[in-house]
Protein backbone atom coordinates (compact mmCIF):
# COMPACT_ATOMS: atom_id res chain seq x y z
CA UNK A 1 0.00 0.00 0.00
CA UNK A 2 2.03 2.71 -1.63
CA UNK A 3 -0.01 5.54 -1.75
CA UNK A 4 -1.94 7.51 1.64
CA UNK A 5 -4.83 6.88 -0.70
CA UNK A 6 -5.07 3.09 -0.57
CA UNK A 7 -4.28 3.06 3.28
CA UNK A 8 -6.82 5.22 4.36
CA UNK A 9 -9.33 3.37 2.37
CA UNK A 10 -8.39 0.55 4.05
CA UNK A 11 -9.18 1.71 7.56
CA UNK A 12 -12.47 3.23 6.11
CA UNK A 13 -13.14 -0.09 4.37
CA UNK A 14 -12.31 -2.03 7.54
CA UNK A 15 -13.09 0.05 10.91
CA UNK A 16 -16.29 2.08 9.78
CA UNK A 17 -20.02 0.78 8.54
CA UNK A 18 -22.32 2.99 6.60
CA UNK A 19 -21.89 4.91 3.17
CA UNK A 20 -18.93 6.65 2.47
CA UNK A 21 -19.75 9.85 3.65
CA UNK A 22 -20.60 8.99 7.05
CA UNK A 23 -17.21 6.86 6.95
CA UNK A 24 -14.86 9.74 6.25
CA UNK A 25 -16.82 12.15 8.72
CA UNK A 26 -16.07 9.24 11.59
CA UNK A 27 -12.33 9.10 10.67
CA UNK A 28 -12.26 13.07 10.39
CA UNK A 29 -13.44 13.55 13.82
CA UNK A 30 -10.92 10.62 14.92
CA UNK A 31 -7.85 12.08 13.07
CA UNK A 32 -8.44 15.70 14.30
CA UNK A 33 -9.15 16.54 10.51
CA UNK A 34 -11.71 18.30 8.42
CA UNK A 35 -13.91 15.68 6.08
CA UNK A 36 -12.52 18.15 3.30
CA UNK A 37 -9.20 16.84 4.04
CA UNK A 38 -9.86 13.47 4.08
CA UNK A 39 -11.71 13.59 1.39
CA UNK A 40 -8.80 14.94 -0.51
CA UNK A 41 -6.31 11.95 1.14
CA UNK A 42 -8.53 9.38 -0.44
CA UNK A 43 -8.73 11.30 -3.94
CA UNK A 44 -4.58 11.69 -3.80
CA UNK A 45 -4.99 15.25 -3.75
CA UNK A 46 -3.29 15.63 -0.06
CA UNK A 47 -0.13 12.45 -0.75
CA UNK A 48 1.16 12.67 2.82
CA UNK A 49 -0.22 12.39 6.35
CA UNK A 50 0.89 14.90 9.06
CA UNK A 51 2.08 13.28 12.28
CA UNK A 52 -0.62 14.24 14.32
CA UNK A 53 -3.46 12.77 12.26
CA UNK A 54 -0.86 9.55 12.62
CA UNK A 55 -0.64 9.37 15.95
CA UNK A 56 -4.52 10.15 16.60
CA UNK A 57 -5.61 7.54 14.36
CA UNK A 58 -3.14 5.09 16.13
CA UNK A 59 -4.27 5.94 19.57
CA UNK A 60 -7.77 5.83 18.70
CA UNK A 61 -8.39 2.93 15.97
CA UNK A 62 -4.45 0.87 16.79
CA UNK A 63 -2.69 1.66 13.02
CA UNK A 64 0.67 2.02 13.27
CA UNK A 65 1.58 5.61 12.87
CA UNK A 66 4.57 4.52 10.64
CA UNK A 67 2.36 2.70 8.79
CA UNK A 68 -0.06 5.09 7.86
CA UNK A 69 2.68 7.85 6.88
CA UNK A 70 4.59 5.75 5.21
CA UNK A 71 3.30 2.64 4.27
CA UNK A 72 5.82 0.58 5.47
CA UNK A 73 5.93 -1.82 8.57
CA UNK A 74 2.99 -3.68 10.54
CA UNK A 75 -0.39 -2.02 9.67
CA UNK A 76 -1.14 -2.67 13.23
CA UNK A 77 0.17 -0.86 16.33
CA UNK A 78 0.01 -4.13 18.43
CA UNK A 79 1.70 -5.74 15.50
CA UNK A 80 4.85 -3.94 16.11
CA UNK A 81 7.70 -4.88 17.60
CA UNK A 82 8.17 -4.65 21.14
CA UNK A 83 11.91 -3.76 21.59
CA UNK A 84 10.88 0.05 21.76
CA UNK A 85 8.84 1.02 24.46
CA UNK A 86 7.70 4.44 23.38
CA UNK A 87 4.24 5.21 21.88
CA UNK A 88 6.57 7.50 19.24
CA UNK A 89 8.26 5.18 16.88
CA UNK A 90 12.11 4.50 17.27
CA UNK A 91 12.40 6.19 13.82
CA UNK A 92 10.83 9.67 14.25
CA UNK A 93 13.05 9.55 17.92
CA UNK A 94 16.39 9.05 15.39
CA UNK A 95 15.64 12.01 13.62
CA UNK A 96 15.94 14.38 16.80
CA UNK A 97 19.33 16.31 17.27
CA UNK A 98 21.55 14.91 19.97
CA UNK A 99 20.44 17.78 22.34
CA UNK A 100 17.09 17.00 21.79
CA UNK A 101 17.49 13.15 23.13
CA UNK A 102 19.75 13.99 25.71
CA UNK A 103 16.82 16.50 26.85
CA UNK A 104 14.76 13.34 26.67
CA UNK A 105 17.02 11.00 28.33
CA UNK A 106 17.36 13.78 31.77
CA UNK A 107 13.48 13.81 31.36
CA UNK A 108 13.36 9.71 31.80
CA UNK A 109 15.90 9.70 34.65
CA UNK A 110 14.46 12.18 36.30
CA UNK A 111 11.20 10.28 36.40
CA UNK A 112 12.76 7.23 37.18
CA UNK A 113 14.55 8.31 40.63
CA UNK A 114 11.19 9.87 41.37
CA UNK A 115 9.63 6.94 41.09
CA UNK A 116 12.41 5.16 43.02
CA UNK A 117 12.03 7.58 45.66
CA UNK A 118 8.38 7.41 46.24
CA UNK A 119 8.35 3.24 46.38
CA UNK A 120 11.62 2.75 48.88
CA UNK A 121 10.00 2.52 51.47
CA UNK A 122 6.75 0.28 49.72
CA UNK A 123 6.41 -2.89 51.29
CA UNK A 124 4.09 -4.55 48.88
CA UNK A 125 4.18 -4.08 45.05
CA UNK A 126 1.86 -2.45 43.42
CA UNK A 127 1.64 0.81 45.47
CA UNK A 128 3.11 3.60 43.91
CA UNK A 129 1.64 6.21 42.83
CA UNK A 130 0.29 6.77 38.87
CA UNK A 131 3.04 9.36 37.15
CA UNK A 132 1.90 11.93 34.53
């Protein structure tokens, strides 16, 4: 599935019932689009999918953002493999500067020795507290 055409087709084709219509107006309000504009992803007028559409449609209906900008890997998110444990795909992370992951990797730390902090003195598993 080369084209953003075919792919969103699919998802219409396989997620939504009803007439076509009412199947691009679901996905619109899904994707955070206008029906205008995916009306003009399934004609080939609009070729490429912005990454928050992507990452909308994956949260909401499991399609692998990858997937649906590209048209390359598992079609679905739970399809995927599990080495990376990021909602945000391994690739897109590659493409930030170094400063920009080492920003990222202070961020994870930091949450991590919070999280240490608040269980050492937990007795039972299970008990700390929700972060985010």
């Amino acid at each position: 599935m080369n084209l953003l055409s075919t792919r969103i087709k699919y998802i219409l084709d396989n997620e939504f019932q009803g007439d076509v219509h009412g199947k691009q107006i679901q996905l619109s309000k899904i994707a955070g689009a206008s029906k205008s504009v995916v009306n003009q992803w399934i004609s080939d007028r609009i070729k490429s999918l912005n990454i928050d559409y992507a990452l909308n449609i994956e949260k909401k209906l499991g399609y692998d953002h990858i997937w649906l900008i590209t048209g390359k890997g598992p079609i679905k998110l739970k399809d995927r493999p599990r080495d990376w444990p990021f909602a945000i795909s391994r690739a897109l992370f590659d493409q930030l500067d170094e400063s920009d992951k080492k920003d990222i990797d202070r961020y994870i730390k930091m949450v991590f020795r919070d999280w240490q902090e608040r269980n050492k003195n937990t007795t039972s598993p299970g008990k700390s507290r929700k972060v985010g």
